[in-house]
Protein backbone atom coordinates (compact mmCIF):
# COMPACT_ATOMS: atom_id res chain seq x y z
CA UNK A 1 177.42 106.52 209.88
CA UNK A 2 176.03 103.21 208.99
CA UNK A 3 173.86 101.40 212.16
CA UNK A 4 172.79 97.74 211.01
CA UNK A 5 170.44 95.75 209.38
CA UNK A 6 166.54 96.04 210.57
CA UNK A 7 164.88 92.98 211.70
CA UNK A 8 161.66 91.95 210.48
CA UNK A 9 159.13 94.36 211.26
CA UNK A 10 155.49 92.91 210.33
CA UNK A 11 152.43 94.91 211.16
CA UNK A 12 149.95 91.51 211.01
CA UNK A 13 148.89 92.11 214.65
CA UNK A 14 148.03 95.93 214.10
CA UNK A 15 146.40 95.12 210.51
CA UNK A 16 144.37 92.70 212.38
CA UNK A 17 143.23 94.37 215.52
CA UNK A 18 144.08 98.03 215.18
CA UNK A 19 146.81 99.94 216.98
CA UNK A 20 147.91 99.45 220.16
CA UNK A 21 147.23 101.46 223.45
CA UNK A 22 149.18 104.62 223.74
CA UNK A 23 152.73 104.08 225.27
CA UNK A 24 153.08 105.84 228.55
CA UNK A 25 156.51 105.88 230.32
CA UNK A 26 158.24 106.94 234.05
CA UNK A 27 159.62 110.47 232.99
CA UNK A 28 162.49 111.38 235.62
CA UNK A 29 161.70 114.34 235.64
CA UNK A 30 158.41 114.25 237.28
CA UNK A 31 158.75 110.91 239.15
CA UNK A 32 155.64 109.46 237.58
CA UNK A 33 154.44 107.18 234.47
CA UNK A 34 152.51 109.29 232.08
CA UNK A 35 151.13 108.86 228.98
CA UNK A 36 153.62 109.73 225.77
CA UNK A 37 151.54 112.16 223.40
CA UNK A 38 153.91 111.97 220.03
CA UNK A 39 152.75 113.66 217.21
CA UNK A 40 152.51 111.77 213.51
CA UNK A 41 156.06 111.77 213.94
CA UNK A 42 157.50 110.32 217.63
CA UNK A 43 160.87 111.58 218.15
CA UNK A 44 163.47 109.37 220.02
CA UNK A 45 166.98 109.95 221.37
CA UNK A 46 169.40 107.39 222.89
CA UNK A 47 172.89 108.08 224.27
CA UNK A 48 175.16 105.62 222.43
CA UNK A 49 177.97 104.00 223.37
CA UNK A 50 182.14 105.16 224.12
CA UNK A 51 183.27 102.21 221.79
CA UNK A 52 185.91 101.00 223.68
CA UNK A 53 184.50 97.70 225.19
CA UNK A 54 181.16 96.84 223.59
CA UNK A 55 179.06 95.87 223.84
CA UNK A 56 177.94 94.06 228.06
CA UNK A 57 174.52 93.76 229.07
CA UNK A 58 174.40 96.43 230.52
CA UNK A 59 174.37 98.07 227.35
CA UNK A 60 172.35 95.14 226.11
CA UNK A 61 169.81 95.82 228.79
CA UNK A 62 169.78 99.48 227.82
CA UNK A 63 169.00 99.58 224.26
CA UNK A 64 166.78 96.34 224.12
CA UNK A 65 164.71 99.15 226.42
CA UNK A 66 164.77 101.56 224.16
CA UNK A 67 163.56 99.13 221.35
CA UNK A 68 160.64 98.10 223.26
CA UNK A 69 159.59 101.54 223.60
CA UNK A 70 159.77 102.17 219.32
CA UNK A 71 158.19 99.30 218.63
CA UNK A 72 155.38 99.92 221.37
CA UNK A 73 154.74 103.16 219.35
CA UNK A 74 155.30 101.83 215.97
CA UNK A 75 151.97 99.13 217.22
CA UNK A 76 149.98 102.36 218.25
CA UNK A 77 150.26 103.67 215.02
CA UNK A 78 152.50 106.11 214.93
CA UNK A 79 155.81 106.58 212.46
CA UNK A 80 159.21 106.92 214.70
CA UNK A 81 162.32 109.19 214.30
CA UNK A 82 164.79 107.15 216.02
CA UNK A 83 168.26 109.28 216.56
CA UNK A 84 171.37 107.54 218.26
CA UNK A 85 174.82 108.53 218.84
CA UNK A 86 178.15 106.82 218.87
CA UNK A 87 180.77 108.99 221.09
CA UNK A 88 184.07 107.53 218.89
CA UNK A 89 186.14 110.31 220.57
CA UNK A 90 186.57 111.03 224.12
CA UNK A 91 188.72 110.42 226.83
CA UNK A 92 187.95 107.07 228.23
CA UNK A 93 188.53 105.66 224.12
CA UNK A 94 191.96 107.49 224.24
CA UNK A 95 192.60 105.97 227.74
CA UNK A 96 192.31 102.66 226.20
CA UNK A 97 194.46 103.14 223.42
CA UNK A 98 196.99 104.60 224.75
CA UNK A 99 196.86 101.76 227.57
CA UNK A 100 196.33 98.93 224.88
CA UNK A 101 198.84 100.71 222.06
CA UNK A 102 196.33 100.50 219.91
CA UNK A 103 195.32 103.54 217.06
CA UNK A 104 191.87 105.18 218.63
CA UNK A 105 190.66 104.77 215.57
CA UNK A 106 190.94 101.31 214.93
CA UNK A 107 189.32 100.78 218.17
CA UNK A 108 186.70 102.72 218.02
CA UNK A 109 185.98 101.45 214.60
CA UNK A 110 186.19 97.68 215.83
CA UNK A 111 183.80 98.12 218.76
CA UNK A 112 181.41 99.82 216.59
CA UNK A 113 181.00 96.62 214.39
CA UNK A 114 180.91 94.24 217.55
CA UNK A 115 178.20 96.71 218.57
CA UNK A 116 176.60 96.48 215.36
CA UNK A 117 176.87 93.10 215.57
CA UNK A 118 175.35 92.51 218.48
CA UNK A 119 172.30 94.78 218.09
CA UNK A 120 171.44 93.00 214.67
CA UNK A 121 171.65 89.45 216.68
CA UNK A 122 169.37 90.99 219.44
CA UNK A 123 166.84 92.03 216.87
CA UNK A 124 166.92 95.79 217.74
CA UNK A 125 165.58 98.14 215.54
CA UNK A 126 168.21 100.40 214.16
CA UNK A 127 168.02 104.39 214.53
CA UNK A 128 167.35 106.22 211.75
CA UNK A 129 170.13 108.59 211.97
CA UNK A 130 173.44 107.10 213.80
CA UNK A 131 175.40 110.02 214.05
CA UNK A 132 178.97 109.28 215.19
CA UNK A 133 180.84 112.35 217.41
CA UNK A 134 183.89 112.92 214.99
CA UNK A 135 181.56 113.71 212.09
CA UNK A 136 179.22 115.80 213.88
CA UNK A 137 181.76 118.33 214.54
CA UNK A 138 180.62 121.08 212.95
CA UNK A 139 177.18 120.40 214.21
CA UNK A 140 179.01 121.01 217.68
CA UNK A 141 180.76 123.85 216.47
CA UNK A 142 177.73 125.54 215.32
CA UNK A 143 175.75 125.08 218.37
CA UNK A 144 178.92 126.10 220.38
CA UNK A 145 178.70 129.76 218.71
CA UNK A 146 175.02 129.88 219.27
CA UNK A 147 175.40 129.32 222.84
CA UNK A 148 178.10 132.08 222.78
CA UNK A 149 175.92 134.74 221.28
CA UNK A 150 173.97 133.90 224.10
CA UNK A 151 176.45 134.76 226.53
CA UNK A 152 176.70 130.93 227.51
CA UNK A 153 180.42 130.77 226.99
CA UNK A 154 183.65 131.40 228.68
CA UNK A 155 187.06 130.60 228.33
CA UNK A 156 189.29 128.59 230.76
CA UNK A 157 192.56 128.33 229.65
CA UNK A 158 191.51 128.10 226.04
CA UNK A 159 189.21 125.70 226.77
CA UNK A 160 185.49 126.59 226.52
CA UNK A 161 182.85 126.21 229.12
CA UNK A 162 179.09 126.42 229.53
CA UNK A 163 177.84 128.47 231.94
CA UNK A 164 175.08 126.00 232.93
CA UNK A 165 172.84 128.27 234.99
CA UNK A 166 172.26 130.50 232.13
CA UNK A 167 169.14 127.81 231.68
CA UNK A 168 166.89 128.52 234.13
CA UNK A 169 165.54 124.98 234.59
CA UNK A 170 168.81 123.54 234.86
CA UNK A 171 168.48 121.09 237.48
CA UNK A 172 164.85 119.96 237.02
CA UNK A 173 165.48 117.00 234.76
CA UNK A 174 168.18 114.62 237.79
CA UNK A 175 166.17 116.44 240.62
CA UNK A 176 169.64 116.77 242.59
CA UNK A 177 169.90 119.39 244.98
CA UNK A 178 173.70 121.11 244.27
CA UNK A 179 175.65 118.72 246.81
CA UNK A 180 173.96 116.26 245.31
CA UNK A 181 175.44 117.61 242.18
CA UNK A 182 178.66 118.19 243.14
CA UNK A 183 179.49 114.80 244.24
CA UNK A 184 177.80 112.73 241.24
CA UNK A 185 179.79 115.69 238.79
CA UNK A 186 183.13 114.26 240.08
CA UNK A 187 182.32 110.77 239.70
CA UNK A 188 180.73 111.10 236.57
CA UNK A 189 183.84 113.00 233.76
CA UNK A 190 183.19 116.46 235.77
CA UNK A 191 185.50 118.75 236.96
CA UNK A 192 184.04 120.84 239.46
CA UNK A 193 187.60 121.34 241.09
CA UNK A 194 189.29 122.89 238.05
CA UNK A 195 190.54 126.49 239.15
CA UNK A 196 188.98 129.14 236.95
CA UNK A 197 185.93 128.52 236.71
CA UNK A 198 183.03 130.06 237.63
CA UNK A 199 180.89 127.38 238.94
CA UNK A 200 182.20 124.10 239.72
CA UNK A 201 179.15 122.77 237.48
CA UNK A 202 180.26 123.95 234.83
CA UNK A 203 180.49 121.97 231.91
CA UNK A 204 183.47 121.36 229.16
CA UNK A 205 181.83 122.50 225.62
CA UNK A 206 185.31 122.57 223.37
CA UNK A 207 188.63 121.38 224.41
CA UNK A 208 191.82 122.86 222.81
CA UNK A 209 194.65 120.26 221.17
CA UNK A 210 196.51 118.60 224.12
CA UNK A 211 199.97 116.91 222.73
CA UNK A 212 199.52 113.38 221.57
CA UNK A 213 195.38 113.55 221.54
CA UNK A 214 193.52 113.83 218.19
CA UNK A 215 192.06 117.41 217.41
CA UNK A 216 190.50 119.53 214.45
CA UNK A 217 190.86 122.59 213.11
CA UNK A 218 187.84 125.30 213.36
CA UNK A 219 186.65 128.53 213.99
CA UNK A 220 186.91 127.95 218.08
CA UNK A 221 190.49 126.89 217.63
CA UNK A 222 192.11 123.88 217.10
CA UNK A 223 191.14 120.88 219.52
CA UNK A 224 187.49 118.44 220.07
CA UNK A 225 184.01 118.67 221.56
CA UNK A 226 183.27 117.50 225.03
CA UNK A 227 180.57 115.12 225.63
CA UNK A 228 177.25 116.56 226.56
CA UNK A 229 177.74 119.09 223.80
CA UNK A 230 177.56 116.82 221.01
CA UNK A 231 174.36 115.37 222.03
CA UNK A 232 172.46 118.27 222.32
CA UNK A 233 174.07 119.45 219.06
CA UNK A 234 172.76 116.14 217.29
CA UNK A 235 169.22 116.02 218.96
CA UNK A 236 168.86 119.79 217.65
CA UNK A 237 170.27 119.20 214.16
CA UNK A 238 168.10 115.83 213.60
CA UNK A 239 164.85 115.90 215.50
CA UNK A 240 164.57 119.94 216.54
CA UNK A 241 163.96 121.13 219.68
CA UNK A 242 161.28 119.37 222.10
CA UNK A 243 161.24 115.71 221.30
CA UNK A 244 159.17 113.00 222.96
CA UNK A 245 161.51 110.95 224.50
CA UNK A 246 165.42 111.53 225.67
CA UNK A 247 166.89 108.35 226.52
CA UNK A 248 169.75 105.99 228.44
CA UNK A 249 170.76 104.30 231.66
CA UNK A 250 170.19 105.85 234.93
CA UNK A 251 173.61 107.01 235.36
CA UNK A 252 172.79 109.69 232.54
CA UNK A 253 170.60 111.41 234.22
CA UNK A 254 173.03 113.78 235.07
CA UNK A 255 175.29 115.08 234.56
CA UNK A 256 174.98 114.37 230.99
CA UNK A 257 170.80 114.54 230.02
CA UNK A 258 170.92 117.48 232.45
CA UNK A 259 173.91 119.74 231.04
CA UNK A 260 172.77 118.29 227.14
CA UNK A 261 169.26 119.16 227.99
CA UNK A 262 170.52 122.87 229.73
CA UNK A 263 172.60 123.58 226.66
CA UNK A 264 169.86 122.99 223.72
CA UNK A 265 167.19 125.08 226.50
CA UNK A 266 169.89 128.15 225.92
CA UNK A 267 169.82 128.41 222.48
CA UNK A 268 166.24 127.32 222.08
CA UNK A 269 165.35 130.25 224.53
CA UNK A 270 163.42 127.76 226.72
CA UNK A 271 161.77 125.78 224.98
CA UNK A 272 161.91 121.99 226.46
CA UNK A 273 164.38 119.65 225.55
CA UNK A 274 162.28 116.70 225.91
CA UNK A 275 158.88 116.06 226.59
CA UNK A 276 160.15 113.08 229.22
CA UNK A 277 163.35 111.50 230.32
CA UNK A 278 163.65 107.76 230.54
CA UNK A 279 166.24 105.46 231.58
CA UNK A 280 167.24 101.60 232.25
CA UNK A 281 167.98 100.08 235.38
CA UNK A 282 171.84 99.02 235.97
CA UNK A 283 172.66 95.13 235.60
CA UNK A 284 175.24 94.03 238.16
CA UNK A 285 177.58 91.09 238.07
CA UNK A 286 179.34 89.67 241.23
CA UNK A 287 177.77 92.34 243.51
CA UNK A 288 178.97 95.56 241.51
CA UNK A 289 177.45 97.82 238.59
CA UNK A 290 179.00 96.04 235.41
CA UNK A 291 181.29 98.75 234.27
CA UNK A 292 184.44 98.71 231.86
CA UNK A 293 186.69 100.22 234.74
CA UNK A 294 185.70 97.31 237.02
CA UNK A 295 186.42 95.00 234.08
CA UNK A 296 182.89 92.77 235.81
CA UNK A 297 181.35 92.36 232.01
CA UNK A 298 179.22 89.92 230.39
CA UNK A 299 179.65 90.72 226.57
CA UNK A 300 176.89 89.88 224.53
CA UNK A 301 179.54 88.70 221.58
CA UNK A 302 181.19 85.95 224.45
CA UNK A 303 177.64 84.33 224.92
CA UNK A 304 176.91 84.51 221.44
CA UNK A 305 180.15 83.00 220.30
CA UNK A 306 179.14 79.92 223.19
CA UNK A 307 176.24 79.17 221.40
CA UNK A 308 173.98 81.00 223.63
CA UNK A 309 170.86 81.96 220.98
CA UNK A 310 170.54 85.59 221.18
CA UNK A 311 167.03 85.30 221.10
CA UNK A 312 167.62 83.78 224.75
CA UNK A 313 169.86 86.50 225.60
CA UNK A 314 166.75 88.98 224.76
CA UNK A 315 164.52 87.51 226.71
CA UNK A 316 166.61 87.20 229.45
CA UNK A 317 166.93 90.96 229.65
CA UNK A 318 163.12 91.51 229.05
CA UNK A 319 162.65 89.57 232.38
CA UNK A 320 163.44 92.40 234.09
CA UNK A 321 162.07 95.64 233.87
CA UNK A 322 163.71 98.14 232.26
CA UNK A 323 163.54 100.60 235.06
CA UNK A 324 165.25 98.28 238.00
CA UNK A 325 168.76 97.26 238.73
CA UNK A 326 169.71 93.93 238.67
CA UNK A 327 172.51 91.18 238.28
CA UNK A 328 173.03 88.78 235.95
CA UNK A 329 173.51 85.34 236.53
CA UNK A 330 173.63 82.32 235.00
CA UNK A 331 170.33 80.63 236.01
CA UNK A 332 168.47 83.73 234.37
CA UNK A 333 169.87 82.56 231.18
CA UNK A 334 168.79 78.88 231.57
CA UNK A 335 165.72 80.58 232.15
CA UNK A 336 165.03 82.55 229.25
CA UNK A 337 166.54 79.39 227.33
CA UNK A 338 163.88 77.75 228.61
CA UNK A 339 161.24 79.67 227.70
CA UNK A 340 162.32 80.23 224.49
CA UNK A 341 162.07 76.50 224.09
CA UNK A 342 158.63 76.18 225.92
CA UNK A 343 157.16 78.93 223.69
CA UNK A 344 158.37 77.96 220.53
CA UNK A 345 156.89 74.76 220.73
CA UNK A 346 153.60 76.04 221.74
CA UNK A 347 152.90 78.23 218.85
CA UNK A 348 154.17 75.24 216.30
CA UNK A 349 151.58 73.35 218.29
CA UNK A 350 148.76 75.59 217.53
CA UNK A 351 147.46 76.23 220.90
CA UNK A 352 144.34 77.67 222.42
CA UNK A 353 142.65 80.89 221.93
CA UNK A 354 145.04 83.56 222.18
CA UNK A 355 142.92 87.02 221.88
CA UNK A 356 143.21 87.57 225.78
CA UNK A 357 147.14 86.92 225.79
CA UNK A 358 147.73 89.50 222.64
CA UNK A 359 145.76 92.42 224.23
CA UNK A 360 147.48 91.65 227.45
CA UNK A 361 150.76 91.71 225.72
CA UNK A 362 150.16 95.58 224.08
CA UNK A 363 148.05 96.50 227.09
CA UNK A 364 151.52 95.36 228.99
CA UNK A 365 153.97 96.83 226.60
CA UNK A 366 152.42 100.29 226.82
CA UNK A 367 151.90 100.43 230.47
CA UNK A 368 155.47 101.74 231.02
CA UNK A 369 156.91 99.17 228.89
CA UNK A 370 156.11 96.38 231.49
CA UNK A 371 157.90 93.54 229.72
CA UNK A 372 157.77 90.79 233.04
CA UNK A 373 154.07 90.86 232.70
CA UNK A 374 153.89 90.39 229.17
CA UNK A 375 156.04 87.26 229.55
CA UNK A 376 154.04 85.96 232.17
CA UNK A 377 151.02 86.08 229.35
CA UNK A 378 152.78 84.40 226.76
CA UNK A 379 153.91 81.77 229.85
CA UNK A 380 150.54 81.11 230.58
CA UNK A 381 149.10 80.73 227.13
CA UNK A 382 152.05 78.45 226.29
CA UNK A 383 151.29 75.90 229.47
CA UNK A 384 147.11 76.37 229.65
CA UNK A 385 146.72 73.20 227.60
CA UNK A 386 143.57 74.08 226.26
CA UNK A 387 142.54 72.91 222.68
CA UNK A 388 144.12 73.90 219.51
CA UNK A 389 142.72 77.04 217.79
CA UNK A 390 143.53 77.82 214.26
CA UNK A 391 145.79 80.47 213.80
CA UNK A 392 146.35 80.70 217.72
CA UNK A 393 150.02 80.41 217.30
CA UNK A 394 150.44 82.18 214.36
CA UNK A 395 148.85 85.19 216.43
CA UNK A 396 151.11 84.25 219.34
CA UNK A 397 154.09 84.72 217.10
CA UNK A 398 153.51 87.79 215.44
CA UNK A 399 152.63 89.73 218.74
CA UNK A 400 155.52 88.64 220.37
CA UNK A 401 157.85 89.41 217.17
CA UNK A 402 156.04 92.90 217.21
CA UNK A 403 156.00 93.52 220.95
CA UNK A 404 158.92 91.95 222.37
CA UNK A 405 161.67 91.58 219.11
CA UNK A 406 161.86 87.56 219.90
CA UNK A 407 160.88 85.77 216.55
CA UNK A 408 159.04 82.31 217.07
């Protein structure tokens, strides 16, 4: 499946003063920032979206993240495999269609382009593979049987389910004790109530045709994949086993990086899904999560078709840290309008020396991707007054189009 265009990408600032420090994120899993060691090759994974209301900032805020992070390795020096998904089947989409009359195809299909759309305006660099979950069936068929042969699998009513303590270290990437489990499962898609199974944690691998839902033919039988399946079966297929960084919002964290993270461990025989697990904060609107079921969104597309530059948007979002919660309103975006403004005009100016503002930029960027203080640099060369250096702004410019994905 086709993502969208890539922004500019220019490499002036590394040509000119070598790479960047090494990135080091929070990994959930062990509660503390460490430092990413990627290979030649770093290795990214990012949940995508159910397109069936795309794309809020809460998505937004997610994969703006997610970009900082490849372009804060790309500045150290290192090449990046950048894998997302798009989940273009799944209940929630068929919810919506059937609620709306509309084909879940054509839905799915329209979303993906406003999503599309949006990520081009917000300057995010596109994944090299964006694998969608309808043609990645028999990727999820394939892993399926391998997990079988492990003696993963059983059958509930012809549905299939993974047995999810068959992975030893299931549990170690959330950190949830098993009520903890339990209750987040049946918020989150889970079933842990379903009669037949043979723990309530369980997890839906293959689902068999229900009347009126879309459903494919294959060696399990005819019906689909379930969710956490499919990215473990892309992850394995695209980047292999032990990648550097699985990633998404906080409410991934489980069930679905923990049962996608159990499921490749199984047929991988233990080997490490991902070397760390990172995720964005929640943005809240009006006091709640944003969330399609709440219908409490801020699309990107709305602002965009106000006028709003989405260069604005982005650095609206990058005035938080990717790691906290937080709500949108509308004096953040005056803000970041603001600044866009203020900086612009400073590197047209020329301004002063700007050495100390570029290191504290990538110094900023790769301690745990700490966007707010990066700002504040660029804020502070942009109102120090000083005199004009040659070339000041020019530096100015590049940094930030390299760091932070705003072009001056």
């Amino acid at each position: 499946m086709y993502a969208w265009p890539a922004p500019r990408l220019s490499s002036a600032v590394r040509d000119r003063l070598g790479p960047a420090p090494e990135l080091a994120l929070y990994d959930a899993r062990t509660g503390s920032v460490e430092v990413t060691t990627p290979g030649d090759e770093a290795r990214i994974y990012v949940c995508g979206i159910t397109p069936y209301d795309a794309t809020h900032l809460g998505h937004a805020a997610t994969y703006v993240a997610f970009d900082l992070a490849v372009r804060a390795w790309r500045e150290a020096g290192h090449r990046v495999r950048y894998v997302q998904n798009v989940t273009d089947v799944d209940d929630p989409l068929l919810e919506r269609a059937a609620a709306t009359g509309e084909d879940w195809r054509a839905l799915a299909d329209r979303e993906i382009q406003l999503f599309r759309d949006d990520m081009s305006a917000l300057a995010v660099i596109p994944p090299d593979v964006y694998a969608g979950a309808v043609e990645t069936i028999p990727l999820v068929v394939d892993l399926i049987k391998r997990l079988r042969d492990k003696d993963a699998v059983y059958m509930v009513d012809g549905d299939l389910y993974f047995a999810v303590h068959r992975d030893p270290a299931f549990g170690r990437v959330s950190g949830l004790d098993r009520e903890q489990m339990l209750a987040v499962f049946a918020d989150r898609g889970g079933d842990p109530d379903r009669p037949g199974k043979r723990d309530p944690l369980d997890c839906l691998l293959w689902q068999r045709e229900r009347p009126g839902e879309p459903s494919w033919d294959g060696e399990l039988g005819r019906g689909r994949p379930g969710w956490h399946v499919e990215c473990a079966a892309i992850v394995l297929h695209f980047l292999g086993p032990r990648i550097d960084i699985e990633g998404g919002g906080s409410d991934l964290a489980f069930p679905h990086h923990e049962m996608s993270a159990g499921e490749a461990q199984v047929v991988e025989d233990g080997v490490p899904f991902a070397m760390a697990y990172a995720h964005a904060g929640m943005v809240a609107l009006d006091g709640h999560k944003m969330s399609k079921s709440r219908g409490n969104l801020v699309l990107v597309s709305r602002l965009r078709s106000e006028g709003v530059d989405p260069r604005a948007i982005r650095l609206t979002l990058l005035a938080q840290h990717y790691r906290s919660d937080w709500e949108w309103r509308d004096d953040l975006l005056a803000s970041g309008e603001e600044r866009l403004k203020r900086w612009t005009e400073a590197v047209e100016t020329g301004g002063p020396d700007a050495a100390a503002t570029v290191e504290m930029v990538r110094a900023s960027m790769a301690d745990d991707l700490d966007a707010p203080r990066a700002l504040a640099a660029v804020d502070a060369w942009a109102s120090s007054g000083g005199p004009s250096i040659e070339g000041a702004g020019r530096l100015v410019a590049d940094v930030v189009e390299a760091s932070l994905g705003v072009s001056l």
